[in-house]
N, C-alpha and C. Protein backbone atom coordinates (compact mmCIF):
# COMPACT_ATOMS: atom_id res chain seq x y z
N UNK A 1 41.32 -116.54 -9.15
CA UNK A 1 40.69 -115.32 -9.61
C UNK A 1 39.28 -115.59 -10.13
N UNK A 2 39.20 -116.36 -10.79
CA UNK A 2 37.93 -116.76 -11.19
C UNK A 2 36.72 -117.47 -9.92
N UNK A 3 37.10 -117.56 -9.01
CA UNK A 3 36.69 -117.37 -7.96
C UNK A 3 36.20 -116.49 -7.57
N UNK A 4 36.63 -115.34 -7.73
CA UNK A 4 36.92 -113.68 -6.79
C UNK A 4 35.62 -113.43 -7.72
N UNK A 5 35.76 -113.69 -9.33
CA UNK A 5 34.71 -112.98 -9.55
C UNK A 5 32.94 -113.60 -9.15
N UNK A 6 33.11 -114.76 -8.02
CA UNK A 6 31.84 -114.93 -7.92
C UNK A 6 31.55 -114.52 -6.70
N UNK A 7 32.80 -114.08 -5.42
CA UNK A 7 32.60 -113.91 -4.28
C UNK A 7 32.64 -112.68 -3.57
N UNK A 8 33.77 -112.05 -4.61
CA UNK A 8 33.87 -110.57 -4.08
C UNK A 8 34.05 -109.54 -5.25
N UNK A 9 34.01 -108.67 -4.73
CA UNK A 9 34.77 -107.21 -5.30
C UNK A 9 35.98 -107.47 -5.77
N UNK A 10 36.41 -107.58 -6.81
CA UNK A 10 37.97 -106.80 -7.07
C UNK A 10 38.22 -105.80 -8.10
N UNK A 11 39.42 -104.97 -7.54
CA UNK A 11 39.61 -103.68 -8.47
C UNK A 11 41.21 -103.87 -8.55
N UNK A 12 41.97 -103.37 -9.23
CA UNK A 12 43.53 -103.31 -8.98
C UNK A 12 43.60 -101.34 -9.86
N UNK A 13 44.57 -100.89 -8.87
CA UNK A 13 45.10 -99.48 -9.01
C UNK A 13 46.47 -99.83 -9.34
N UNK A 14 46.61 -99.49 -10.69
CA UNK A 14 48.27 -99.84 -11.35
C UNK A 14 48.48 -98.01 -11.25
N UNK A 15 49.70 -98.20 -10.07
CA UNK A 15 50.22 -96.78 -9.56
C UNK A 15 51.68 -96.67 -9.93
N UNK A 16 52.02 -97.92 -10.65
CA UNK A 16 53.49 -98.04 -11.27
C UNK A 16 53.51 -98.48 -12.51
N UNK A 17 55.04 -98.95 -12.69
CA UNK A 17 54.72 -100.10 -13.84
C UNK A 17 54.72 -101.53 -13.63
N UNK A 18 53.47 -102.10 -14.02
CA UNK A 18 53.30 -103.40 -13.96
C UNK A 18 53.40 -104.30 -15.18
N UNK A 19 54.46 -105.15 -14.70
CA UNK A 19 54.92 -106.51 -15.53
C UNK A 19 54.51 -107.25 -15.50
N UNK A 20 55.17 -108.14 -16.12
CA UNK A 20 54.54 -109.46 -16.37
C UNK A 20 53.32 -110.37 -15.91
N UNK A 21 53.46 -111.33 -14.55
CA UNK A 21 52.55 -111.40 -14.09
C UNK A 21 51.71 -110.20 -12.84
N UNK A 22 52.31 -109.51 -12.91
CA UNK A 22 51.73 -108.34 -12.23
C UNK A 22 50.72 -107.73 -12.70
N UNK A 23 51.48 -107.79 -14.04
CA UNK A 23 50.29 -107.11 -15.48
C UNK A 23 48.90 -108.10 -15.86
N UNK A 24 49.58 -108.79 -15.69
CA UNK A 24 48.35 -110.31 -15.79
C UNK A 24 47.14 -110.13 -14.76
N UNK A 25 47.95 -110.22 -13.50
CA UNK A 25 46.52 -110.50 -12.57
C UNK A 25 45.69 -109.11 -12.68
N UNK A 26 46.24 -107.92 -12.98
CA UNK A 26 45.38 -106.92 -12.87
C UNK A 26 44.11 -106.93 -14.52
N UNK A 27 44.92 -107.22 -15.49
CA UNK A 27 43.72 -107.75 -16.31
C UNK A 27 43.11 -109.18 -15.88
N UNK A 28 43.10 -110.15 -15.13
CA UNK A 28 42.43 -110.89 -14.29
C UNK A 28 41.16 -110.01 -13.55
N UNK A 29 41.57 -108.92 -13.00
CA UNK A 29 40.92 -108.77 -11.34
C UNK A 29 40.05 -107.73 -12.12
N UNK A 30 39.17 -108.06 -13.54
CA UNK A 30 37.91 -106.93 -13.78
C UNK A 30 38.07 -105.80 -13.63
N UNK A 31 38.43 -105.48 -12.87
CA UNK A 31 38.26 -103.37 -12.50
C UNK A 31 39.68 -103.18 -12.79
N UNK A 32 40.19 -102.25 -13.50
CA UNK A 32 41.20 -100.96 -13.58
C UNK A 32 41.30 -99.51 -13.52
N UNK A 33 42.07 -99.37 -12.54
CA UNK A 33 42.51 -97.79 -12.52
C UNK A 33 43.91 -97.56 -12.89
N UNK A 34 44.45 -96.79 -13.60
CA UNK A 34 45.35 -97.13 -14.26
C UNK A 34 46.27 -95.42 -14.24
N UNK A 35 47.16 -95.32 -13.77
CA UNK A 35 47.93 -93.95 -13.59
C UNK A 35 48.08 -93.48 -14.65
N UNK A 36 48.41 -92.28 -15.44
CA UNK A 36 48.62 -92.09 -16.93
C UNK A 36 50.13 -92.53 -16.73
N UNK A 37 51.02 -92.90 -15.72
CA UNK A 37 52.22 -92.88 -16.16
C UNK A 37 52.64 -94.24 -15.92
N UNK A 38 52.27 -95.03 -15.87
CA UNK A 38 52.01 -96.43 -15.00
C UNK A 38 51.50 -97.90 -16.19
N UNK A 39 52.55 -97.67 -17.00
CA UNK A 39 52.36 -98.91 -17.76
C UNK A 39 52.05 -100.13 -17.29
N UNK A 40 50.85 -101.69 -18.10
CA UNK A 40 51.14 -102.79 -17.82
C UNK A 40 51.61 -103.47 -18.88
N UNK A 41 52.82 -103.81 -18.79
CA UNK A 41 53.10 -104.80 -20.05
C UNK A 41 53.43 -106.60 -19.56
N UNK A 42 53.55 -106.72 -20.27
CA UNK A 42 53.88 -108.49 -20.24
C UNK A 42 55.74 -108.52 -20.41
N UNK A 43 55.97 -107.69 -21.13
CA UNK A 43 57.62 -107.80 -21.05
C UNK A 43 58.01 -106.25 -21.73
N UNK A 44 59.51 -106.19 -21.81
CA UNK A 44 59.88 -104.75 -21.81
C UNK A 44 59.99 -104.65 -23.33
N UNK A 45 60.04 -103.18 -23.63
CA UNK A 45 59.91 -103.00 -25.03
C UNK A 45 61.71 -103.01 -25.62
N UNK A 46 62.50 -103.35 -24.76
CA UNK A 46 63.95 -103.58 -25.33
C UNK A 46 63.94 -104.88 -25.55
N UNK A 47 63.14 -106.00 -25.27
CA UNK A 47 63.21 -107.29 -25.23
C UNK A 47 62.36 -107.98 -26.71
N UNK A 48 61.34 -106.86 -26.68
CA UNK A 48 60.38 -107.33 -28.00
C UNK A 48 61.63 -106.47 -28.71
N UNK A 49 62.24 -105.83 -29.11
CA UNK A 49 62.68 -105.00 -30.10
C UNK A 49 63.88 -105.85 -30.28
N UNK A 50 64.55 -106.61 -29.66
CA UNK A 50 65.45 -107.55 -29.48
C UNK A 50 64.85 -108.66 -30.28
N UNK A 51 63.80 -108.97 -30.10
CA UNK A 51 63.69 -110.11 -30.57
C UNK A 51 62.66 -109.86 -32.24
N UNK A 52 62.11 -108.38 -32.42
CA UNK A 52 61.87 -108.04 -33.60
C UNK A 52 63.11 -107.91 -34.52
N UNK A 53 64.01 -107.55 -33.97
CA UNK A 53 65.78 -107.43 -34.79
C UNK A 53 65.45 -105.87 -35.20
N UNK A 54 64.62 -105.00 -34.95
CA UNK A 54 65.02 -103.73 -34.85
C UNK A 54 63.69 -102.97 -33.93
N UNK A 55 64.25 -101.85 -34.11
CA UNK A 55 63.85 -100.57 -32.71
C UNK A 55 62.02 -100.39 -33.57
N UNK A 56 61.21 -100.90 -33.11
CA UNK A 56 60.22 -100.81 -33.40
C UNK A 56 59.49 -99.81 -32.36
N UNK A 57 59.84 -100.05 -30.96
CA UNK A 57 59.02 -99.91 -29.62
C UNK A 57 60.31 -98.91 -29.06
N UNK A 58 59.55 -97.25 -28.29
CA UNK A 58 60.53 -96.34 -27.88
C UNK A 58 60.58 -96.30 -26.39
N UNK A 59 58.92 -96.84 -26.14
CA UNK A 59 58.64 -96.90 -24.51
C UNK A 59 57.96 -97.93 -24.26
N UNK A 60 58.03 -98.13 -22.91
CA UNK A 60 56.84 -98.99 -22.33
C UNK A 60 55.23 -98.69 -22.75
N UNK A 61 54.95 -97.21 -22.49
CA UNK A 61 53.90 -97.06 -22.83
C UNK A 61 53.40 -97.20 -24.11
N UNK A 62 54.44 -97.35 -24.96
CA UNK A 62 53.66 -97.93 -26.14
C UNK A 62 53.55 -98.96 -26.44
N UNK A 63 53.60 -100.42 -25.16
CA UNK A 63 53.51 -101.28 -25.11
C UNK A 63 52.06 -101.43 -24.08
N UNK A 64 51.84 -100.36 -22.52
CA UNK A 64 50.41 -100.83 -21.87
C UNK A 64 50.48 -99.55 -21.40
N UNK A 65 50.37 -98.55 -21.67
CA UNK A 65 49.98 -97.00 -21.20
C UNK A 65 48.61 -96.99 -21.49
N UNK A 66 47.98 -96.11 -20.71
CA UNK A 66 46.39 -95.51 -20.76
C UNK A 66 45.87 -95.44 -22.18
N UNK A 67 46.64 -95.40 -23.30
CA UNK A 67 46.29 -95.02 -24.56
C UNK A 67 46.20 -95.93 -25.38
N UNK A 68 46.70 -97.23 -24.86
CA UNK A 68 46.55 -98.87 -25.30
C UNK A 68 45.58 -99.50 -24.88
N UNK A 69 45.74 -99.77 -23.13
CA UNK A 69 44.85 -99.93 -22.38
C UNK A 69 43.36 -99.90 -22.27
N UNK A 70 43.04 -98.41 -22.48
CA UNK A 70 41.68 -97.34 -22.55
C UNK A 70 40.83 -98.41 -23.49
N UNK A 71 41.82 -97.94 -24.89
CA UNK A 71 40.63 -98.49 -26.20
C UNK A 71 40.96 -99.99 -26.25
N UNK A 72 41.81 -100.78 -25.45
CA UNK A 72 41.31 -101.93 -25.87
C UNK A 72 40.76 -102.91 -24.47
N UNK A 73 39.59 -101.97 -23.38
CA UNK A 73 38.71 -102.15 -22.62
C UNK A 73 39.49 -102.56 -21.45
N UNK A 74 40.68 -102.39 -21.10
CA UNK A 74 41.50 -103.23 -19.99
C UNK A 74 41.40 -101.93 -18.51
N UNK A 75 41.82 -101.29 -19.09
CA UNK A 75 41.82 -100.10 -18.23
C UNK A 75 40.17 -98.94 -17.84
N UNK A 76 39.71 -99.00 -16.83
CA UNK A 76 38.35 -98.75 -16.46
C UNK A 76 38.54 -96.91 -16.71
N UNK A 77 39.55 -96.60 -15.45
CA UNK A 77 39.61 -94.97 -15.41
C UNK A 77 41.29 -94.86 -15.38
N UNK A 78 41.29 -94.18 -15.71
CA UNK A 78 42.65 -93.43 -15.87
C UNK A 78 43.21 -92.03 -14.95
N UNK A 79 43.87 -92.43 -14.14
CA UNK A 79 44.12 -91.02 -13.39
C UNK A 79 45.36 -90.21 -13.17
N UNK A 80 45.55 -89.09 -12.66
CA UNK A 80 46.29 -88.41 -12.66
C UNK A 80 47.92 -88.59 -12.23
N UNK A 81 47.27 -88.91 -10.37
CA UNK A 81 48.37 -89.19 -9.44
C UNK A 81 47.63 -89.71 -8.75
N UNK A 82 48.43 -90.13 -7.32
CA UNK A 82 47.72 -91.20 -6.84
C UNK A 82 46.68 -90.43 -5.52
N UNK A 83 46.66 -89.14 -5.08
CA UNK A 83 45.34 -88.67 -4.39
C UNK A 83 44.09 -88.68 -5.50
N UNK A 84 44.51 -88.39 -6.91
CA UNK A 84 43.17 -88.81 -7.52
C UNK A 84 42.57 -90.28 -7.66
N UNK A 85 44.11 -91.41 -7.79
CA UNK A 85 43.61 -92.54 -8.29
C UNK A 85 42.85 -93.15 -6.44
N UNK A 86 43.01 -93.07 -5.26
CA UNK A 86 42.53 -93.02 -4.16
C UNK A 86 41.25 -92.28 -3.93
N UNK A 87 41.11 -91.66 -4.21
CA UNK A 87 39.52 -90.91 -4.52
C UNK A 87 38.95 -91.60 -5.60
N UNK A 88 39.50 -91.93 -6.64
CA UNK A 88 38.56 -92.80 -7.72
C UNK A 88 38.47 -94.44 -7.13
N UNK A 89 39.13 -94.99 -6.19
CA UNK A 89 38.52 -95.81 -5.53
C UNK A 89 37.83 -95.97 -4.42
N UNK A 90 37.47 -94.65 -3.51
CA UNK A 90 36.75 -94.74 -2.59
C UNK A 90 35.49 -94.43 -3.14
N UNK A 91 35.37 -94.06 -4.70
CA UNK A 91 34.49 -93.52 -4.91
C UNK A 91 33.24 -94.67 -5.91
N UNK A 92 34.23 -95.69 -6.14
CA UNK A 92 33.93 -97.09 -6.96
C UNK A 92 33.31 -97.83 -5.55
N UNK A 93 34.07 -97.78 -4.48
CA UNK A 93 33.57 -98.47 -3.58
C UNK A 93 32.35 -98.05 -3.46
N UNK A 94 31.83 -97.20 -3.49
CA UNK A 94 30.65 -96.49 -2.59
C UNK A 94 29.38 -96.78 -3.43
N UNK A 95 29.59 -97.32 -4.47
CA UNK A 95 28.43 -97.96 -4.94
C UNK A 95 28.16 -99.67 -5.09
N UNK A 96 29.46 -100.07 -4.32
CA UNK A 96 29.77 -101.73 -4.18
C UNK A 96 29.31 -101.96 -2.99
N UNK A 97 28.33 -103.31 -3.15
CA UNK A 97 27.74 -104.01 -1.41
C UNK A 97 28.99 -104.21 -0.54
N UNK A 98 28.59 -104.68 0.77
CA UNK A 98 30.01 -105.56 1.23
C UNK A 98 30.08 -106.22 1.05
N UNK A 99 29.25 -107.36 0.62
CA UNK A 99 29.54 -108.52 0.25
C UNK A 99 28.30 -108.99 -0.75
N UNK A 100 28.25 -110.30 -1.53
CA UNK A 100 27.65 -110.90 -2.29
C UNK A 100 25.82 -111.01 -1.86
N UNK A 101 25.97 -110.81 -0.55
CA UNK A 101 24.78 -110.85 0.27
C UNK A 101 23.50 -109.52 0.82
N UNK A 102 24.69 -108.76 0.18
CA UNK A 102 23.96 -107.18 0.83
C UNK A 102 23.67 -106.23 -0.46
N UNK A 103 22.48 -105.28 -0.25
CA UNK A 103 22.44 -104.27 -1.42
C UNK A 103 23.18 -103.34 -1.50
N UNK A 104 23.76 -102.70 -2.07
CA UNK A 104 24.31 -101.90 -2.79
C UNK A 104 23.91 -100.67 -1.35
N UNK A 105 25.46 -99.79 -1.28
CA UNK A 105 24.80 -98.91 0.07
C UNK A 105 23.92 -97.90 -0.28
N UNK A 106 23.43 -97.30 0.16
CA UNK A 106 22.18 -96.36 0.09
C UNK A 106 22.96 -94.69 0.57
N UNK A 107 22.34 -93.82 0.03
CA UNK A 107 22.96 -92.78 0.38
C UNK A 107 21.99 -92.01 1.40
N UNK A 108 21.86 -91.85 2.68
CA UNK A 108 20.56 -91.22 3.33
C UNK A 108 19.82 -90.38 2.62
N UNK A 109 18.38 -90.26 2.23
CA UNK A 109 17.72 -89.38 1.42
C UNK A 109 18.23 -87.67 2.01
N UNK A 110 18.06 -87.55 3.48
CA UNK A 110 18.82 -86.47 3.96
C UNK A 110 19.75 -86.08 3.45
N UNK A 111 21.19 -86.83 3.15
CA UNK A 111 21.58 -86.40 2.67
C UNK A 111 22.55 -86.04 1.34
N UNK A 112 21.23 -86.53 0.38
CA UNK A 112 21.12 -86.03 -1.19
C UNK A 112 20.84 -84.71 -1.35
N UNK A 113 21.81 -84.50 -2.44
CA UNK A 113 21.01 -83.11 -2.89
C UNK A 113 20.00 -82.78 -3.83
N UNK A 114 19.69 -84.10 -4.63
CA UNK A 114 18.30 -84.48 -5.45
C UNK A 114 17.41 -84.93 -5.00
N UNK A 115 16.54 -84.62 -5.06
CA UNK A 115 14.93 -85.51 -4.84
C UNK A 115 15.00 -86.47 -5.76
N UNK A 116 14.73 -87.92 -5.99
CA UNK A 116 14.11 -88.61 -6.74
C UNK A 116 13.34 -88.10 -7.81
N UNK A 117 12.02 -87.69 -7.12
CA UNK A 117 11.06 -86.95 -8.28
C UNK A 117 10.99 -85.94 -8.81
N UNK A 118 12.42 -85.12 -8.70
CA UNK A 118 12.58 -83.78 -9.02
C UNK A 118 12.44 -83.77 -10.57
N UNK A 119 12.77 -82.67 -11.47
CA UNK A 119 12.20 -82.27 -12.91
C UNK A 119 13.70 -82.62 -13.26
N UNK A 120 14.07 -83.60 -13.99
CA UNK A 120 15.25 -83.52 -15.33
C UNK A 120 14.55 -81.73 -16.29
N UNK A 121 15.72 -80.99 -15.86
CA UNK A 121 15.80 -79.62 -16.65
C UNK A 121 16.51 -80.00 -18.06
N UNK A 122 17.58 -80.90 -18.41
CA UNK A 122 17.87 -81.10 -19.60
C UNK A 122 17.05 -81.89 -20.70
N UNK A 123 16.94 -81.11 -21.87
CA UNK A 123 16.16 -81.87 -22.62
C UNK A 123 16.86 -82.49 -24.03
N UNK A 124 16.85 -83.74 -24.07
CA UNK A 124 17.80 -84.02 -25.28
C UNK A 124 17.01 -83.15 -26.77
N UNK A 125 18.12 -82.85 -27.50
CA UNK A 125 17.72 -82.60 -28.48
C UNK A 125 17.04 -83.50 -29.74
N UNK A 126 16.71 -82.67 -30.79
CA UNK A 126 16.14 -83.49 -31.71
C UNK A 126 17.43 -84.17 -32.65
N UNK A 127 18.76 -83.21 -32.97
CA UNK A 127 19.96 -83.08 -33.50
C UNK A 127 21.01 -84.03 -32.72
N UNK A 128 21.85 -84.78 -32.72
CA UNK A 128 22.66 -85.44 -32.15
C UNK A 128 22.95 -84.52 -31.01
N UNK A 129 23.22 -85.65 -29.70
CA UNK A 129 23.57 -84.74 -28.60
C UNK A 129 24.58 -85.69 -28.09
N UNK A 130 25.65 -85.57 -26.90
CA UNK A 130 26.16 -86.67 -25.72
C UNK A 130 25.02 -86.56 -24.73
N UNK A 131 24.85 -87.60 -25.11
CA UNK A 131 24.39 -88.65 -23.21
C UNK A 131 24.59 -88.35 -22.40
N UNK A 132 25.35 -87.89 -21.58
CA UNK A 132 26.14 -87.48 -20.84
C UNK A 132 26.04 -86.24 -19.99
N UNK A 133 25.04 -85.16 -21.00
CA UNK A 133 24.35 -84.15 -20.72
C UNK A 133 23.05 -84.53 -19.84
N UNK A 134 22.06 -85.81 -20.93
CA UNK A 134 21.22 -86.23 -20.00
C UNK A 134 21.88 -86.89 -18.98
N UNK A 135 22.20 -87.21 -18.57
CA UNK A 135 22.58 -88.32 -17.40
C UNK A 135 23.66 -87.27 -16.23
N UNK A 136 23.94 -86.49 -16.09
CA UNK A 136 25.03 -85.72 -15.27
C UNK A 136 24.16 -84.27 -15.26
N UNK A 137 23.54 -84.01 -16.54
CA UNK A 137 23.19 -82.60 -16.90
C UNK A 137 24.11 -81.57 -17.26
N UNK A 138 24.19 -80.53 -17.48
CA UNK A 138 24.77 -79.58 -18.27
C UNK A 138 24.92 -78.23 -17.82
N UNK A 139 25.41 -77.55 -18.47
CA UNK A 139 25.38 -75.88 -18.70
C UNK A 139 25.29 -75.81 -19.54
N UNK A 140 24.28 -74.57 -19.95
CA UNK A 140 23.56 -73.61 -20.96
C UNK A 140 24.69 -72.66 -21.15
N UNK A 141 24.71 -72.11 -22.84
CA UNK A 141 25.74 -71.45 -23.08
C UNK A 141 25.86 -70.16 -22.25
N UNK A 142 24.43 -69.64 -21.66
CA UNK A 142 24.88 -68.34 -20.49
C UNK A 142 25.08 -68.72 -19.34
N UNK A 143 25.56 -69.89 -18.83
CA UNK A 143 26.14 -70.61 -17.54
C UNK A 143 25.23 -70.94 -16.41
N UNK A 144 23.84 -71.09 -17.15
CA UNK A 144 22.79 -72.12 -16.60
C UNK A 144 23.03 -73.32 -16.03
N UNK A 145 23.20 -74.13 -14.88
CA UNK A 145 22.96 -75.19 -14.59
C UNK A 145 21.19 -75.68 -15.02
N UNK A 146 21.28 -77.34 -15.66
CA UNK A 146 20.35 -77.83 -16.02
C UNK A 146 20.70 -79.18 -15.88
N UNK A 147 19.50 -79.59 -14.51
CA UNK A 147 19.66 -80.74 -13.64
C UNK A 147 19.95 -82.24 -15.00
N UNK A 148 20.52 -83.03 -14.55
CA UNK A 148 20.27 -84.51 -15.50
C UNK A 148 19.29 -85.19 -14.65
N UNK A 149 19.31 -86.36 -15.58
CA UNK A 149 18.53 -87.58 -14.61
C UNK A 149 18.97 -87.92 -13.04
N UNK A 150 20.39 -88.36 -13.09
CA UNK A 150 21.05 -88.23 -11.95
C UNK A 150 21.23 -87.47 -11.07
N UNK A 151 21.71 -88.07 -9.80
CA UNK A 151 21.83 -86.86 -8.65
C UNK A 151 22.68 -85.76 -9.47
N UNK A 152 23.26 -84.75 -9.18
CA UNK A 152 23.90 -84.03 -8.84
C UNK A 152 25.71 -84.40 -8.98
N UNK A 153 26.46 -84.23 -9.67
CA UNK A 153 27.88 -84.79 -9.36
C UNK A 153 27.94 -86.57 -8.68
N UNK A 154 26.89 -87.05 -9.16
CA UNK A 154 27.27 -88.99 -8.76
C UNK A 154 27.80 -89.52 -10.21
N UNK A 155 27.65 -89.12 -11.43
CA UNK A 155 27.50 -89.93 -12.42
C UNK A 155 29.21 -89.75 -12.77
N UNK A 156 30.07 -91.51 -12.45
CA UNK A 156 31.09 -91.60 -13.01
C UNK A 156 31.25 -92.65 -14.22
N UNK A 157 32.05 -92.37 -15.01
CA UNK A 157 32.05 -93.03 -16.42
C UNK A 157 33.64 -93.88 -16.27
N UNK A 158 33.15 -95.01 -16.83
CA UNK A 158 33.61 -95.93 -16.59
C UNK A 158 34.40 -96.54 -18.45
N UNK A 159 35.53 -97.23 -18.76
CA UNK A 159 35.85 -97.54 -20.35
C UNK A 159 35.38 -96.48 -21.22
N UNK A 160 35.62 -95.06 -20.81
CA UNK A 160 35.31 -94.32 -21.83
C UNK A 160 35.89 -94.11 -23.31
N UNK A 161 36.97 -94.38 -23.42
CA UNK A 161 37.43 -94.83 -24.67
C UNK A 161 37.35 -96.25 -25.42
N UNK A 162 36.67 -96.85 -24.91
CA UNK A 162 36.79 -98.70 -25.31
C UNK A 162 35.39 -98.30 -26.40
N UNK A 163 34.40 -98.76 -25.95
CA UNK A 163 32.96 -98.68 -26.98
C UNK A 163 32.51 -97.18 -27.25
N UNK A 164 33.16 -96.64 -28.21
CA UNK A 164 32.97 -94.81 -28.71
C UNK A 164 31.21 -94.56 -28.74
N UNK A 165 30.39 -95.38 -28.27
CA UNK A 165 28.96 -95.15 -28.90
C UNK A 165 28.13 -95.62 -27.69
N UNK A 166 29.15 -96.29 -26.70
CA UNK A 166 28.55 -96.41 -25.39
C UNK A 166 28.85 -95.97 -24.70
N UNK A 167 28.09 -95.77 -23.69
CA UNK A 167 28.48 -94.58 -22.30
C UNK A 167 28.33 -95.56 -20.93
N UNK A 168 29.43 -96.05 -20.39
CA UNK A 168 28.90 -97.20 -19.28
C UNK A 168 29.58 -96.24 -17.73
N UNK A 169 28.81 -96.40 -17.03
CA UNK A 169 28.87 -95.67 -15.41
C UNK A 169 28.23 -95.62 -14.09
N UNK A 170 28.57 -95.55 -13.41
CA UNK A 170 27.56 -95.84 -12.20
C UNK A 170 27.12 -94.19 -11.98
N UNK A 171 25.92 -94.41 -11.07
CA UNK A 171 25.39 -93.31 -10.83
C UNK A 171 24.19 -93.32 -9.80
N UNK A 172 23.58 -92.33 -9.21
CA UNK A 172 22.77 -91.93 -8.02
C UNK A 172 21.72 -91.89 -8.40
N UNK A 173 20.26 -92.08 -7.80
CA UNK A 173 19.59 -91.40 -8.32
C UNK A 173 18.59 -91.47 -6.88
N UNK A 174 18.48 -90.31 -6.30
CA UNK A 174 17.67 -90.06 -5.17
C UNK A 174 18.35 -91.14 -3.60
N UNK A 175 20.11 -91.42 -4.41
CA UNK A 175 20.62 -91.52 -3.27
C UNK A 175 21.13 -93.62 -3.65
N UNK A 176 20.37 -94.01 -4.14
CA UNK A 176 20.54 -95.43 -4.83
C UNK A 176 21.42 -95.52 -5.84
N UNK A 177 22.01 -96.27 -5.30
CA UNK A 177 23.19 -96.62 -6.79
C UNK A 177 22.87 -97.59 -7.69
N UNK A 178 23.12 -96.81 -8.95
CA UNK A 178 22.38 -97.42 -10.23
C UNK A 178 24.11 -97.69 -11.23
N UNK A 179 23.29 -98.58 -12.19
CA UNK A 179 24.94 -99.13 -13.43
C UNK A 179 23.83 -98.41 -14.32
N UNK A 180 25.13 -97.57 -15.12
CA UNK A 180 24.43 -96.84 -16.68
C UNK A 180 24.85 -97.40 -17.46
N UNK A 181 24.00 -97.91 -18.71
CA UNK A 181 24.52 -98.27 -20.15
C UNK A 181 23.41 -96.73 -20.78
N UNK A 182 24.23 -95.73 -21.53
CA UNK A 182 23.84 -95.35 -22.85
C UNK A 182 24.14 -95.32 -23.93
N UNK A 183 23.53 -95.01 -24.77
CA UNK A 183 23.96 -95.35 -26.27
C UNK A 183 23.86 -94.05 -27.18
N UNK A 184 25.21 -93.89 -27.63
CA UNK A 184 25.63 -92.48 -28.49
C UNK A 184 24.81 -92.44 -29.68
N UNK A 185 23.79 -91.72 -30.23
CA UNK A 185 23.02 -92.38 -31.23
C UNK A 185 23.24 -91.05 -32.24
């Protein structure tokens, strides 16, 4: 594995429940997508509760569910079922080279629906705002669209529960795929 991370891509889609070393290599393999129903644990929660000498643990998931996972950075995105968790990886792909050797794919300027040099319509405020507004853009409380930095629907967020003050995601911009770090200030 430590290999993989110098040669290729890896992602793992936990679409079940994953054990032991199952659970392992997918925190190995960097990227997670993680089902909301689709625990990873290392062993079962009748076995720790066995060996705590009482009922501490009611489920698996309160051993590696999305809600463990999330905030302690293991799990990337979290999805529904598995036509979403399959769309959230064709959609990770599409900003990954093919290989170690190639750039990142390009989206034809044709066919973007942003210009590059077009006007960011959102303007951060002076008052605390999310990031998120700049970078994706927004609606105005009378149901204004107001462009972000980014294309149009490219900007996906990535460990959104792990660092509460960072915003990490890939995203478009005039068709180029870009990595976002912002910072919740």
């Amino acid at each position: 594995t430590s290999r993989a991370y110098q040669e290729t891509f890896t992602l793992s889609y936990i679409t079940g429940r994953s054990v032991g070393i199952g659970a392992y290599l997918n925190r190995l393999g960097q990227r997670n997508i993680q089902m909301v129903s689709s625990p990873m644990i290392l062993t079962g929660y009748n076995a720790l509760n066995k060996l705590l000498g009482k009922n501490v643990y009611t489920s698996q998931d309160q051993l590696g569910g999305p809600q463990i996972m999330v905030p302690n950075g293991v799990t990337h995105q979290v999805v529904r079922d598995d036509q979403e968790g399959m769309s959230a990886i064709l959609d990770w792909l599409s900003y990954v080279p093919k290989d170690i050797h190639s750039l990142p794919p390009m989206h034809e300027p044709s066919l973007c629906t942003d210009n590059w040099n077009r006007d960011v319509e959102y303007t951060p405020t002076k008052q605390p705002y999310d990031p998120r507004d700049f970078l994706r853009g927004s609606i105005t409380p009378d149901g204004m669209r107001l462009r972000g930095f980014f294309d149009t629907g490219s900007f996906i967020e990535y460990l959104e529960g792990w660092g509460r003050t960072v915003v990490v995601g890939r995203a478009r911009l005039g068709g180029m795929p870009m990595g976002v770090i912002a910072v919740e200030t």
